[in-house]
PDB file of N, CA and C in Angstrom:
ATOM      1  N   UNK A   1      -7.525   3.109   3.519  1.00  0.00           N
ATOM      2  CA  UNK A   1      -7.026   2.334   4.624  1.00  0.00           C
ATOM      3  C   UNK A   1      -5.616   1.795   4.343  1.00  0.00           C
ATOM      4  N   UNK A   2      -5.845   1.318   3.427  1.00  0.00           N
ATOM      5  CA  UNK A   2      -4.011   0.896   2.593  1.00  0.00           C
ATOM      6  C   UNK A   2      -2.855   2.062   2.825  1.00  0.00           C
ATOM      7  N   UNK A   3      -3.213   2.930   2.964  1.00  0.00           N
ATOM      8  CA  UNK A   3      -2.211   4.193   3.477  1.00  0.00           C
ATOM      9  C   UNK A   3      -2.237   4.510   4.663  1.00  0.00           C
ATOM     10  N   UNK A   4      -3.058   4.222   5.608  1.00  0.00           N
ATOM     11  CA  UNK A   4      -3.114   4.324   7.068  1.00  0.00           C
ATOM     12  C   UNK A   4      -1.808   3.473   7.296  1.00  0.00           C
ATOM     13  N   UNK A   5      -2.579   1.496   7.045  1.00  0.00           N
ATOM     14  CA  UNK A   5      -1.440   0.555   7.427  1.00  0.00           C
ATOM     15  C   UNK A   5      -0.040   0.564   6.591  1.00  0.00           C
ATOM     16  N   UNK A   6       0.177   1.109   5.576  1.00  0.00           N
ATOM     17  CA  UNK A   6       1.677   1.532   5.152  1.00  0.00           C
ATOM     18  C   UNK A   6       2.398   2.366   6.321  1.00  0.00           C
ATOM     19  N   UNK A   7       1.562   3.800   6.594  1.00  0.00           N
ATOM     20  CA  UNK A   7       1.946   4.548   7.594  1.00  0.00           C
ATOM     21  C   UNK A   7       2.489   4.181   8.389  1.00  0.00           C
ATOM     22  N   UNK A   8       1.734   3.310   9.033  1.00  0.00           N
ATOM     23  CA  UNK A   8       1.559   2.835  10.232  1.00  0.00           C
ATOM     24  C   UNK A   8       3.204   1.629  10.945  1.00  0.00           C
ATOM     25  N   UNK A   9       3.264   0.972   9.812  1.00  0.00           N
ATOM     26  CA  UNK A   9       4.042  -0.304   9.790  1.00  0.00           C
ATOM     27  C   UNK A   9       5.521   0.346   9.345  1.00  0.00           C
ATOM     28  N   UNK A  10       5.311   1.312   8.388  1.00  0.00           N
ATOM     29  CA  UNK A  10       6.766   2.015   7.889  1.00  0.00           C
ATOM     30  C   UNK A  10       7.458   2.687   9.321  1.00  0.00           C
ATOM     31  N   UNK A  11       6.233   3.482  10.366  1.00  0.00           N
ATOM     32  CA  UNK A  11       6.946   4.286  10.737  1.00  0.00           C
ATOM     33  C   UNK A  11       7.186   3.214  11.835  1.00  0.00           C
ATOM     34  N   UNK A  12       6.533   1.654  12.369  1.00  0.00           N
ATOM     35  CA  UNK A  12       7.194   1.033  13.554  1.00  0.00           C
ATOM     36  C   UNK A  12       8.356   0.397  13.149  1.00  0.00           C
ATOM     37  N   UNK A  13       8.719   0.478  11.914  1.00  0.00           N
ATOM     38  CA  UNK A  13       9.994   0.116  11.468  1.00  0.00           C
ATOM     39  C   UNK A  13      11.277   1.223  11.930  1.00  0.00           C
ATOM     40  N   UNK A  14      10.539   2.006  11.769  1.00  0.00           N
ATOM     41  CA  UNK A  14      11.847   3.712  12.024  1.00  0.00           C
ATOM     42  C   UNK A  14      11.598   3.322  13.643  1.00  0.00           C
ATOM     43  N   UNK A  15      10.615   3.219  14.321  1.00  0.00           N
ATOM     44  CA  UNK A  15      10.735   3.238  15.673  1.00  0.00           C
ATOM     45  C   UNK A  15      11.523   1.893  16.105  1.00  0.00           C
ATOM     46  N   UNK A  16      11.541   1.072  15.723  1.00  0.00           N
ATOM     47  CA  UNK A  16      12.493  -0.050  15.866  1.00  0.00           C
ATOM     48  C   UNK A  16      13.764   0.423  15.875  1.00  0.00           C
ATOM     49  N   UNK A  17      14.433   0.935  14.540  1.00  0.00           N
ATOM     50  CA  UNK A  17      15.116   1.212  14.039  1.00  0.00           C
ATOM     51  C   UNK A  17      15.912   2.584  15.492  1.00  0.00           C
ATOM     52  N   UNK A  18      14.837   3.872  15.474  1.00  0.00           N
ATOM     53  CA  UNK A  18      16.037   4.523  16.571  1.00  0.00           C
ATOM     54  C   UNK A  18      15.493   3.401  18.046  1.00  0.00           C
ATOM     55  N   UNK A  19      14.665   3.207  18.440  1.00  0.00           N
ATOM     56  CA  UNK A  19      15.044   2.026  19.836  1.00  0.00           C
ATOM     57  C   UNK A  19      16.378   1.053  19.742  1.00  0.00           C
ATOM     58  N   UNK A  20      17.001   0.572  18.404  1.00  0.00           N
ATOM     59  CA  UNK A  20      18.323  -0.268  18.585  1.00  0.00           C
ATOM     60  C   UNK A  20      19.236   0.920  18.633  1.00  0.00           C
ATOM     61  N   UNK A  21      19.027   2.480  18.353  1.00  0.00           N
ATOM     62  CA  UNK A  21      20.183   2.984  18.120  1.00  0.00           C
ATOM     63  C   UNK A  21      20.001   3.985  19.462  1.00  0.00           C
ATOM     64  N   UNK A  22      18.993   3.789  20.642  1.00  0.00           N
ATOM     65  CA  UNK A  22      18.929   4.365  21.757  1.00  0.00           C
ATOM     66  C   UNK A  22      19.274   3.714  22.738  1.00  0.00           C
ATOM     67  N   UNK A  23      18.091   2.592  22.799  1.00  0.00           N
ATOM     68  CA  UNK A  23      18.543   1.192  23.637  1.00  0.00           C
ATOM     69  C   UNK A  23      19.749   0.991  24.126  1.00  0.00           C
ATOM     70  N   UNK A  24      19.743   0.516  22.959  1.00  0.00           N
ATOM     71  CA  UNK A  24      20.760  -0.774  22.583  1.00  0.00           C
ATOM     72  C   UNK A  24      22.375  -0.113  22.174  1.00  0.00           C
ATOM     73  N   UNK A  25      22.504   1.279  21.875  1.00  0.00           N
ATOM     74  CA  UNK A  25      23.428   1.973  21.787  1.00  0.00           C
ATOM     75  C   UNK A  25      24.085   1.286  20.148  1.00  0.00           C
ATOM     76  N   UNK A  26      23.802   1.000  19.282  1.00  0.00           N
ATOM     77  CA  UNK A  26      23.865   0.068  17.938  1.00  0.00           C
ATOM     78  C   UNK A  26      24.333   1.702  17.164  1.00  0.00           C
ATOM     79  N   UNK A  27      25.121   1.599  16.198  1.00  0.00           N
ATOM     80  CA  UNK A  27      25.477   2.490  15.603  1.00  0.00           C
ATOM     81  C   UNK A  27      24.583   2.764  14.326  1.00  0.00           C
ATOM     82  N   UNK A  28      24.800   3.577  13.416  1.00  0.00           N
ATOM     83  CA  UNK A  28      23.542   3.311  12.021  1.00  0.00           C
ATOM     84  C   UNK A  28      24.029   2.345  10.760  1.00  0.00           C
ATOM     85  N   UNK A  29      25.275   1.791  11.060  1.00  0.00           N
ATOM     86  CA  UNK A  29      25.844   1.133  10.099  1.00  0.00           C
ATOM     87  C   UNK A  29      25.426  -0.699  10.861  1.00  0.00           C
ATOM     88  N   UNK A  30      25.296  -0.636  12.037  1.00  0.00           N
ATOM     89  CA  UNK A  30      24.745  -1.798  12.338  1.00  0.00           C
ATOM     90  C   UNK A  30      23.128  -1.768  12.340  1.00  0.00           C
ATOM     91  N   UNK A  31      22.598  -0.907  12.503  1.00  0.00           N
ATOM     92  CA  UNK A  31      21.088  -1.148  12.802  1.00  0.00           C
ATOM     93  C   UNK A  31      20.659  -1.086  11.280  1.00  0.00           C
ATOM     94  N   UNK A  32      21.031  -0.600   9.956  1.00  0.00           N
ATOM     95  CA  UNK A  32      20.939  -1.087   8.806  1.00  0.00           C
ATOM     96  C   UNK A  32      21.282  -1.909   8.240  1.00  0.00           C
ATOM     97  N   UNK A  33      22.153  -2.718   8.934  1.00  0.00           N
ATOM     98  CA  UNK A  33      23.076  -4.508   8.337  1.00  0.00           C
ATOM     99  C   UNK A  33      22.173  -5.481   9.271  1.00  0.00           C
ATOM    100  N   UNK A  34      21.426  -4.884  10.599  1.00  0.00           N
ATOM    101  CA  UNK A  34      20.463  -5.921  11.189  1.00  0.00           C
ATOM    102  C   UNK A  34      19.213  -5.784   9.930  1.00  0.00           C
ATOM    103  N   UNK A  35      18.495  -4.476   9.975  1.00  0.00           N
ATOM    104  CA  UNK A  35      17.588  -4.356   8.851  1.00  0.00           C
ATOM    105  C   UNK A  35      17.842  -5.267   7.824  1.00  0.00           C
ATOM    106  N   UNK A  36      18.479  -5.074   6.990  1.00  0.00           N
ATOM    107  CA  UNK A  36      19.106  -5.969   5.621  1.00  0.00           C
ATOM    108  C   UNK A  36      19.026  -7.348   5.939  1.00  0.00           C
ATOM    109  N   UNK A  37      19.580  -7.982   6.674  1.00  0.00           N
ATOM    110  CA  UNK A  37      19.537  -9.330   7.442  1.00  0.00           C
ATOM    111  C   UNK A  37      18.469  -9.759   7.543  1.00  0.00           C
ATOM    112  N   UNK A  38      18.009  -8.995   8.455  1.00  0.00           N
ATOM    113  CA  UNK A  38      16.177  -8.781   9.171  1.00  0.00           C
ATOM    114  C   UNK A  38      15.199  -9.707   7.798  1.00  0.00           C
ATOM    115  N   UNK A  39      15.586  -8.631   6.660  1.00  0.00           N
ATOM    116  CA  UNK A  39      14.774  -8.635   5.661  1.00  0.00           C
ATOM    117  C   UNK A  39      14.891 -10.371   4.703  1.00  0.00           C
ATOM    118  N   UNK A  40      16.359 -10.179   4.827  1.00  0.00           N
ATOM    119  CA  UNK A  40      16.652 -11.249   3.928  1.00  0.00           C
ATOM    120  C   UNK A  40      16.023 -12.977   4.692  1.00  0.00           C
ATOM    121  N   UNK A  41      16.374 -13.097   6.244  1.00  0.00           N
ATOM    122  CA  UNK A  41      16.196 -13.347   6.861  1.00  0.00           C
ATOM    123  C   UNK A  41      14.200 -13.889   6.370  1.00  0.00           C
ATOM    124  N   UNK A  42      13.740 -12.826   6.754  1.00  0.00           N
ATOM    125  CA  UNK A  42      12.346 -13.251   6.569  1.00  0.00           C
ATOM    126  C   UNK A  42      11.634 -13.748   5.365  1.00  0.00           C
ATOM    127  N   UNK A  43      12.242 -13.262   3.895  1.00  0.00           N
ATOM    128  CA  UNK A  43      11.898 -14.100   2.797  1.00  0.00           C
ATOM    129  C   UNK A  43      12.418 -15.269   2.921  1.00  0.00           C
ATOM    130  N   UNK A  44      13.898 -15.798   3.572  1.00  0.00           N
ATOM    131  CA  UNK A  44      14.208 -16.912   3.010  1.00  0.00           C
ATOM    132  C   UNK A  44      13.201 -18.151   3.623  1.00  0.00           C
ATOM    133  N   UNK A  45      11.972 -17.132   5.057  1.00  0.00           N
ATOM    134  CA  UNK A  45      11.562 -18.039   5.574  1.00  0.00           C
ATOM    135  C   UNK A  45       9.728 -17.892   4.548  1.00  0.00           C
ATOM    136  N   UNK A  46       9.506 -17.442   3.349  1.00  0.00           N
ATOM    137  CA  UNK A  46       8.672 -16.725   2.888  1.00  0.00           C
ATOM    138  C   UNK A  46       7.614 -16.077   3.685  1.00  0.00           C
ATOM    139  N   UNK A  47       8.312 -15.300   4.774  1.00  0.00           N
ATOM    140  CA  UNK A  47       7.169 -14.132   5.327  1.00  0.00           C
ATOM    141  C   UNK A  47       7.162 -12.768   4.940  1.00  0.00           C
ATOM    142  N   UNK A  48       8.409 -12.488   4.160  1.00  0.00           N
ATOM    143  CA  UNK A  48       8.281 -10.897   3.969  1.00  0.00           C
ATOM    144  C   UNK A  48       7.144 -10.660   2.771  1.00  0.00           C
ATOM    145  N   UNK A  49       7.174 -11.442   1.568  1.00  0.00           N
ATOM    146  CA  UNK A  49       6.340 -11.548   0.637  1.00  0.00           C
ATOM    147  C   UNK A  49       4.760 -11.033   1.384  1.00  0.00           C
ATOM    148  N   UNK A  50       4.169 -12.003   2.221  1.00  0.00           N
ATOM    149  CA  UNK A  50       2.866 -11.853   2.977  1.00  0.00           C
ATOM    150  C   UNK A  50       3.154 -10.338   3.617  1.00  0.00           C
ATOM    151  N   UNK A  51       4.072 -10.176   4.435  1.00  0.00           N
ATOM    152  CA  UNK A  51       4.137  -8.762   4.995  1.00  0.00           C
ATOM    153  C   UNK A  51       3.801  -7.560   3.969  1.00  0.00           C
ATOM    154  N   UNK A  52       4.593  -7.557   2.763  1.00  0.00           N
ATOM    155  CA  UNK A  52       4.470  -6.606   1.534  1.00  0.00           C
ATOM    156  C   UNK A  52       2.757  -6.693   1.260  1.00  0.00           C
ATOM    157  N   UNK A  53       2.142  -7.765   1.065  1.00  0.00           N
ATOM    158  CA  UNK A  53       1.030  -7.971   0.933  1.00  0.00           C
ATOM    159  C   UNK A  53       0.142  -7.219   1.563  1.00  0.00           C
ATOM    160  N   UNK A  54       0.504  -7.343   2.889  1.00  0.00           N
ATOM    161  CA  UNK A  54      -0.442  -6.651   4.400  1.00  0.00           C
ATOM    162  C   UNK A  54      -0.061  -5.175   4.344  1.00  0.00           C
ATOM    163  N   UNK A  55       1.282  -4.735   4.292  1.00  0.00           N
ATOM    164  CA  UNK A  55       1.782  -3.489   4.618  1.00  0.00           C
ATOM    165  C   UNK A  55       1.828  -2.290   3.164  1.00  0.00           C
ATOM    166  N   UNK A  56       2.144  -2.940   1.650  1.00  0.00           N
ATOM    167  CA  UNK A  56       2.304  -2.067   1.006  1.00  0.00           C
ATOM    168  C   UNK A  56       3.618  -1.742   1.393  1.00  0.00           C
ATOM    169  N   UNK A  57       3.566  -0.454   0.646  1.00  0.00           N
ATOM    170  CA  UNK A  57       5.053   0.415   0.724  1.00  0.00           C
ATOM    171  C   UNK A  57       5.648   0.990   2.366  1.00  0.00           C
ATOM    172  N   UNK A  58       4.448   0.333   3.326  1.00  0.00           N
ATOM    173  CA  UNK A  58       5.108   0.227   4.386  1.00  0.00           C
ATOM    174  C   UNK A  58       6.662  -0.585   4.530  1.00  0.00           C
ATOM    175  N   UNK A  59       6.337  -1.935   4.085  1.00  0.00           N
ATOM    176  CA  UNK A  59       7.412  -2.856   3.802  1.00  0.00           C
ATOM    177  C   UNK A  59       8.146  -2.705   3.037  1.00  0.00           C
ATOM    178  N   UNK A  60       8.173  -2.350   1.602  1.00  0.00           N
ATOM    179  CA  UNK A  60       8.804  -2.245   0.208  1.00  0.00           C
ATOM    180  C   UNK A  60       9.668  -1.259   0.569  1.00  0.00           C
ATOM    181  N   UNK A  61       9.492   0.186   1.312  1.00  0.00           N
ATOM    182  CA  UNK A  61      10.103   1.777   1.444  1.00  0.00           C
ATOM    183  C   UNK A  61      11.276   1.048   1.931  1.00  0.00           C
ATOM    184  N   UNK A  62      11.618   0.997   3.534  1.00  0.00           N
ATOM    185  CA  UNK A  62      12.528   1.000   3.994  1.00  0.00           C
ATOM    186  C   UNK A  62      13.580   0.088   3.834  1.00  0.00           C
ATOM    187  N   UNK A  63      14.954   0.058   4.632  1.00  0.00           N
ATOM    188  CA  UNK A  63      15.862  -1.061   4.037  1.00  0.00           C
ATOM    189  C   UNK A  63      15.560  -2.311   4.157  1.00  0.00           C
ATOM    190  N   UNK A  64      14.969  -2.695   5.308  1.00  0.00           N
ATOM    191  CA  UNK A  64      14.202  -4.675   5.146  1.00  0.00           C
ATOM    192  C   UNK A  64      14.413  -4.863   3.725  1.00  0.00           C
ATOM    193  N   UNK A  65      13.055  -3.779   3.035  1.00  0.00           N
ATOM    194  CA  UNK A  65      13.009  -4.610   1.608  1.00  0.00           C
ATOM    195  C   UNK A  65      14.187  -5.223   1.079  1.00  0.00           C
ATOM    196  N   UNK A  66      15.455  -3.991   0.899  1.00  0.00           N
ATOM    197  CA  UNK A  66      16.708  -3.674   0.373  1.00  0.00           C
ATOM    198  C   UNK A  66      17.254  -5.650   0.483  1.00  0.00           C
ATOM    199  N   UNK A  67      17.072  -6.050   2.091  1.00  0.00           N
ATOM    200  CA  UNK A  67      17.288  -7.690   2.130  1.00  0.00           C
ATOM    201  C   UNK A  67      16.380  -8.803   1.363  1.00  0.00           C
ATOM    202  N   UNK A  68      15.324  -8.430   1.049  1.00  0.00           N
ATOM    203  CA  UNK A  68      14.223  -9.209   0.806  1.00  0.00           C
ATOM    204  C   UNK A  68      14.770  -8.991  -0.334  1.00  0.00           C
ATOM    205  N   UNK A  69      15.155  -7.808  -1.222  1.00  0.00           N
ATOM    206  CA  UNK A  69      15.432  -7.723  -2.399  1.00  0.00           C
ATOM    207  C   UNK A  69      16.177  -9.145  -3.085  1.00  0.00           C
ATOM    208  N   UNK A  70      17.219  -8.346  -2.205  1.00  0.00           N
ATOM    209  CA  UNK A  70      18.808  -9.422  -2.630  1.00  0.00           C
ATOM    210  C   UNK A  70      18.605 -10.716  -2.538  1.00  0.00           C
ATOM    211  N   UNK A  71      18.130 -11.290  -1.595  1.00  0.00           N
ATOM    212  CA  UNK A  71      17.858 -12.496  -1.234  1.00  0.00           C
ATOM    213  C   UNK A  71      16.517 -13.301  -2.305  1.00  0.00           C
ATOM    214  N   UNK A  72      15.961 -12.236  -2.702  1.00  0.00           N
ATOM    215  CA  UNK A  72      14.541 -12.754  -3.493  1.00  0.00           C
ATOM    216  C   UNK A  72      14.905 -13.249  -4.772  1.00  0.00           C
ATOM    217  N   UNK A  73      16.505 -12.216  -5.382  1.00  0.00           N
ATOM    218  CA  UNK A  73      16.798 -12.159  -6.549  1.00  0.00           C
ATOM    219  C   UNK A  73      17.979 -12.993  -6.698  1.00  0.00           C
ATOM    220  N   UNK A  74      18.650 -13.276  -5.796  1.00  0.00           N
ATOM    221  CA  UNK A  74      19.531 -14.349  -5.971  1.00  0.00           C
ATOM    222  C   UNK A  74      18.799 -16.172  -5.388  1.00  0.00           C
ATOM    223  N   UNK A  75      17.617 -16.255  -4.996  1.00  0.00           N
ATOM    224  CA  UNK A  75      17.228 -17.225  -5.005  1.00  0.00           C
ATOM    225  C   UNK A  75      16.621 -17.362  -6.728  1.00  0.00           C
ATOM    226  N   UNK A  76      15.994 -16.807  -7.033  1.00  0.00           N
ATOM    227  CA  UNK A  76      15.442 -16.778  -8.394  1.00  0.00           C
ATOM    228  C   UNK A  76      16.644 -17.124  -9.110  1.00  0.00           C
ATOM    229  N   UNK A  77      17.338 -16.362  -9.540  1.00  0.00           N
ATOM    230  CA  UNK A  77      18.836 -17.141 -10.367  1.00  0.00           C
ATOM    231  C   UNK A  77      19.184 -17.747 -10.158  1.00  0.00           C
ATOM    232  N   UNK A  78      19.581 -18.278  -8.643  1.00  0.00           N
ATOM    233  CA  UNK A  78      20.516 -20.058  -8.225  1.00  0.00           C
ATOM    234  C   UNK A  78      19.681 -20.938  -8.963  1.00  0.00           C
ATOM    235  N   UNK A  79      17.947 -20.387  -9.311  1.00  0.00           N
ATOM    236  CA  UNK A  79      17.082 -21.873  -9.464  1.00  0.00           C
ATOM    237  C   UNK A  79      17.763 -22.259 -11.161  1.00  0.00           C
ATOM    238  N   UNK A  80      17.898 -21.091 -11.862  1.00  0.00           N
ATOM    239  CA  UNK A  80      18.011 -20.896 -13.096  1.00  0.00           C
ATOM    240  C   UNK A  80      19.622 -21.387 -13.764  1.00  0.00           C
ATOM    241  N   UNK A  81      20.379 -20.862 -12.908  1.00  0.00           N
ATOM    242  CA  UNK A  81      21.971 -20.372 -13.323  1.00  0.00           C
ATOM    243  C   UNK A  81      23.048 -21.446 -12.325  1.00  0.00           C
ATOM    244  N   UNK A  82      22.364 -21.936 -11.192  1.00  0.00           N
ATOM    245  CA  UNK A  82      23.165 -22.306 -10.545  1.00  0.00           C
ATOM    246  C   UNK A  82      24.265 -21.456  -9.530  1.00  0.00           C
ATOM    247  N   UNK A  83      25.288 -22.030  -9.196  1.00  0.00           N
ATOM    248  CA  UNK A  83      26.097 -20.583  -8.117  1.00  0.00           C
ATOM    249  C   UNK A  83      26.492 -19.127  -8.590  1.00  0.00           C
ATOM    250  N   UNK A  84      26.779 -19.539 -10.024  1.00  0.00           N
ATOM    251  CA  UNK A  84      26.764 -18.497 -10.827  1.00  0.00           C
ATOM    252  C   UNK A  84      25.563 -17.064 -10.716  1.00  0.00           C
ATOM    253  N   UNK A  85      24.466 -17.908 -10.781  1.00  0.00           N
ATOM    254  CA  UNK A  85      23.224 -17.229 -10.897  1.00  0.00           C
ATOM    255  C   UNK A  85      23.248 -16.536  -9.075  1.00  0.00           C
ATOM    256  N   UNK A  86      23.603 -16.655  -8.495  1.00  0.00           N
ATOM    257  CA  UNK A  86      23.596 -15.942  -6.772  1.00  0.00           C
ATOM    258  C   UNK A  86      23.734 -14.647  -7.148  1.00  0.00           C
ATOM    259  N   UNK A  87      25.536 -14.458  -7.686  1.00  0.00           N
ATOM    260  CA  UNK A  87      25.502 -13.342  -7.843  1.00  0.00           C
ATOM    261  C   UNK A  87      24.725 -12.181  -8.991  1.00  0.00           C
ATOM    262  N   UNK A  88      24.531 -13.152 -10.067  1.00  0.00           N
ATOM    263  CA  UNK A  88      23.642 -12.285 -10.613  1.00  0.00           C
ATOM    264  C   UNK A  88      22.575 -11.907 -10.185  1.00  0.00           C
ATOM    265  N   UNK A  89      21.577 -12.884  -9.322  1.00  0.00           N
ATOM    266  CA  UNK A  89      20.094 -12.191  -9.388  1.00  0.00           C
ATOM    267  C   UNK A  89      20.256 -10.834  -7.830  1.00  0.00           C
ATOM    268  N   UNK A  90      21.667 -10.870  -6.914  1.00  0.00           N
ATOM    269  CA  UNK A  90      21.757 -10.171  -6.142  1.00  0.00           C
ATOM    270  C   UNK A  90      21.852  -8.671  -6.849  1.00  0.00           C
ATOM    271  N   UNK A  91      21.890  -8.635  -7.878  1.00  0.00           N
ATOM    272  CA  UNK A  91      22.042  -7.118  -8.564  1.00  0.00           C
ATOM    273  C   UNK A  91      21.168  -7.198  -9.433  1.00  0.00           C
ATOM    274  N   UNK A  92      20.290  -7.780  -9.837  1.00  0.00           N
ATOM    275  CA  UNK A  92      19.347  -7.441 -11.311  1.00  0.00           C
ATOM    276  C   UNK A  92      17.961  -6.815 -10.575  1.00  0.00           C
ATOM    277  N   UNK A  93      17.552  -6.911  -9.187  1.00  0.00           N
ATOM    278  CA  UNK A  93      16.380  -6.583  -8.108  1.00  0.00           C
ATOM    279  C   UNK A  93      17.228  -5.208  -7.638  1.00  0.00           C
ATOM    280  N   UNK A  94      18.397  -5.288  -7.596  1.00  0.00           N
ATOM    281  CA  UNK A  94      18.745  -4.129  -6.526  1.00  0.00           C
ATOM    282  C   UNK A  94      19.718  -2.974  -7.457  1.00  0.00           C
ATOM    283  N   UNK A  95      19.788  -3.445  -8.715  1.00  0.00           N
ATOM    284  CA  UNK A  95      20.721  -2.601  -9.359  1.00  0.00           C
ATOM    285  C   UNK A  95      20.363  -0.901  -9.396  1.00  0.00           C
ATOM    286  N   UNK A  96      18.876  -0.464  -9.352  1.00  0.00           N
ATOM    287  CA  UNK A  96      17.927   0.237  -9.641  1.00  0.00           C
ATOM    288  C   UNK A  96      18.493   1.372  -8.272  1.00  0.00           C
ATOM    289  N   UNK A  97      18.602   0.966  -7.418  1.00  0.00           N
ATOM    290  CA  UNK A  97      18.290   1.192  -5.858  1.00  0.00           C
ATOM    291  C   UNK A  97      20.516   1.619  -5.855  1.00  0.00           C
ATOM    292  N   UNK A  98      21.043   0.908  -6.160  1.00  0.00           N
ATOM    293  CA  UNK A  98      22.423   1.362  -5.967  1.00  0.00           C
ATOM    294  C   UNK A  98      22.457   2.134  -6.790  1.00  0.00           C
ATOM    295  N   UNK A  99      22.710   1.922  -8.326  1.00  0.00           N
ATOM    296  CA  UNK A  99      22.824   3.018  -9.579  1.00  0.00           C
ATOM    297  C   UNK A  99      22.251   4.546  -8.667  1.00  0.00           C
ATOM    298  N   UNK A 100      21.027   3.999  -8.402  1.00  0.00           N
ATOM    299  CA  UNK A 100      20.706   5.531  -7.859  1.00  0.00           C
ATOM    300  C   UNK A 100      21.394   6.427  -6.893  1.00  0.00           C
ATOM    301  N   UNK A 101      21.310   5.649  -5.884  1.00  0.00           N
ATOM    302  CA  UNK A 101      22.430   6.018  -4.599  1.00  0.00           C
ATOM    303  C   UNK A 101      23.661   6.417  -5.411  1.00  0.00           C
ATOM    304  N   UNK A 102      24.352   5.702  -5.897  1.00  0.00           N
ATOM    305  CA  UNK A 102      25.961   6.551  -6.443  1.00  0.00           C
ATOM    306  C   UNK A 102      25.541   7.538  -7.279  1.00  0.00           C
ATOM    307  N   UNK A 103      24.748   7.536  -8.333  1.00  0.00           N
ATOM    308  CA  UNK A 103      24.218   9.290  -8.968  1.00  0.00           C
ATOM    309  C   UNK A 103      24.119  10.411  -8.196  1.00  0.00           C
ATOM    310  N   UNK A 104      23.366   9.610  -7.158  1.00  0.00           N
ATOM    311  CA  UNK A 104      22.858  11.470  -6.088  1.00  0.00           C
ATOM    312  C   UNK A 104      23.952  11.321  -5.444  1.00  0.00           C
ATOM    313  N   UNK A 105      24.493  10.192  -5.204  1.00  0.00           N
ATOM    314  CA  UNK A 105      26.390  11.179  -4.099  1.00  0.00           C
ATOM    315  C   UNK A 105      26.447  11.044  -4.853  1.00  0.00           C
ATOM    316  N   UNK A 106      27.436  11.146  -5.912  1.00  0.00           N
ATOM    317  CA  UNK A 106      27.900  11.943  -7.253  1.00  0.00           C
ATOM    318  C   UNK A 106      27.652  13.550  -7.318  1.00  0.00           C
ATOM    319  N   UNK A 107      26.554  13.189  -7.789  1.00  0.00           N
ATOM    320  CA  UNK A 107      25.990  14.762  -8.117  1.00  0.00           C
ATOM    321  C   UNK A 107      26.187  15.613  -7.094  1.00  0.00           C
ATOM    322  N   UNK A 108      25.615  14.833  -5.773  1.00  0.00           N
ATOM    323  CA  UNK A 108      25.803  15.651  -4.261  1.00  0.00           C
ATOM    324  C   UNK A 108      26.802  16.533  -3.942  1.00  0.00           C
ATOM    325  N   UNK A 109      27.960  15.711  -4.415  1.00  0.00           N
ATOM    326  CA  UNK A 109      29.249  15.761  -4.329  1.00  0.00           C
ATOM    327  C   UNK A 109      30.069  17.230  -5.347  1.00  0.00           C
ATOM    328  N   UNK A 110      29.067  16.742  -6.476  1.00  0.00           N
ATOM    329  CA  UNK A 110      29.345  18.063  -7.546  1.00  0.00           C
ATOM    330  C   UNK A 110      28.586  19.433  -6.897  1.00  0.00           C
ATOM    331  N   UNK A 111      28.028  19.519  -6.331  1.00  0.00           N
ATOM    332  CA  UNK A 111      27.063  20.877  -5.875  1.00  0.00           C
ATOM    333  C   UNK A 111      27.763  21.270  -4.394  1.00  0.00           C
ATOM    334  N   UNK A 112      28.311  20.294  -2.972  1.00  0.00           N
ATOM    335  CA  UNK A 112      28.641  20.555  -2.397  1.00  0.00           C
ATOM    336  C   UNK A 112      29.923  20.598  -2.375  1.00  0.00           C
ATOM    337  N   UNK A 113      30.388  20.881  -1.443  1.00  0.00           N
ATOM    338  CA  UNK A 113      31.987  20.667  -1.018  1.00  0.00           C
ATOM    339  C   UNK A 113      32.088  19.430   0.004  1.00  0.00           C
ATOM    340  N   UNK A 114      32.343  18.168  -0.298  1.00  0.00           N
ATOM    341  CA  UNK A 114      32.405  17.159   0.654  1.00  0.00           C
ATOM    342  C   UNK A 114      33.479  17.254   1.696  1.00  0.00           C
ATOM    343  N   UNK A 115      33.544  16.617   2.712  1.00  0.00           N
ATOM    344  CA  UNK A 115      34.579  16.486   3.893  1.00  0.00           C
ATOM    345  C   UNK A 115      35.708  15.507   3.567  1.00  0.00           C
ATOM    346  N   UNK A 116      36.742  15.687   4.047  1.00  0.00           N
ATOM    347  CA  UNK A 116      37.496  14.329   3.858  1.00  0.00           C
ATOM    348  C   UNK A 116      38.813  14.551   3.635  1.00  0.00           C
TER     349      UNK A 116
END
């Protein structure tokens, strides 16, 4: 059942997601900075935590998390580090998730012929 409601919740996220970019005519660089927001947005009010709970990798997969991330990990360091600590805990949750992204364009980049 835990993979039904992942299914289920991941893909009304994608359906959200093209409805702002049909609708609403929202480009993909905004309907992923609402996502991100979205996300950060809902931990700072602690609901995404409970959502992850209910949904699984419904919640965790897509970019929401990516906000919940940042926001989860720079509250954790401000408690520790002070203003200092913001920017650190914004990369010690999400470092995993960028590192990766610049490897595969990298590499992407080495195998194809990019535009530009």
């Amino acid at each position: 059942m835990e993979y039904v409601i992942a299914f289920i919740v991941g893909g009304l996220i994608c359906v959200i997601g093209q409805l702002l970019l049909d609708v609403l005519k929202l480009t993909p660089a905004h309907v992923m900075s609402t996502f991100v927001v979205t996300g950060a947005i809902l931990d700072g009010f602690n609901i995404y935590d409970r959502f992850i709970d209910f949904a699984g990798a419904g919640a965790t997969v897509p970019i929401v998390s990516f906000g919940h991330s940042l926001l989860h990990g720079a509250m954790k360091r401000s408690e520790e580090h002070g203003l200092i600590g913001i920017s650190m805990g914004i990369f010690e949750l999400t470092s995993a998730g960028i590192s990766a992204a610049i490897l595969f364009a990298f590499l992407i980049a080495l195998i194809f012929k990019p535009k530009g």
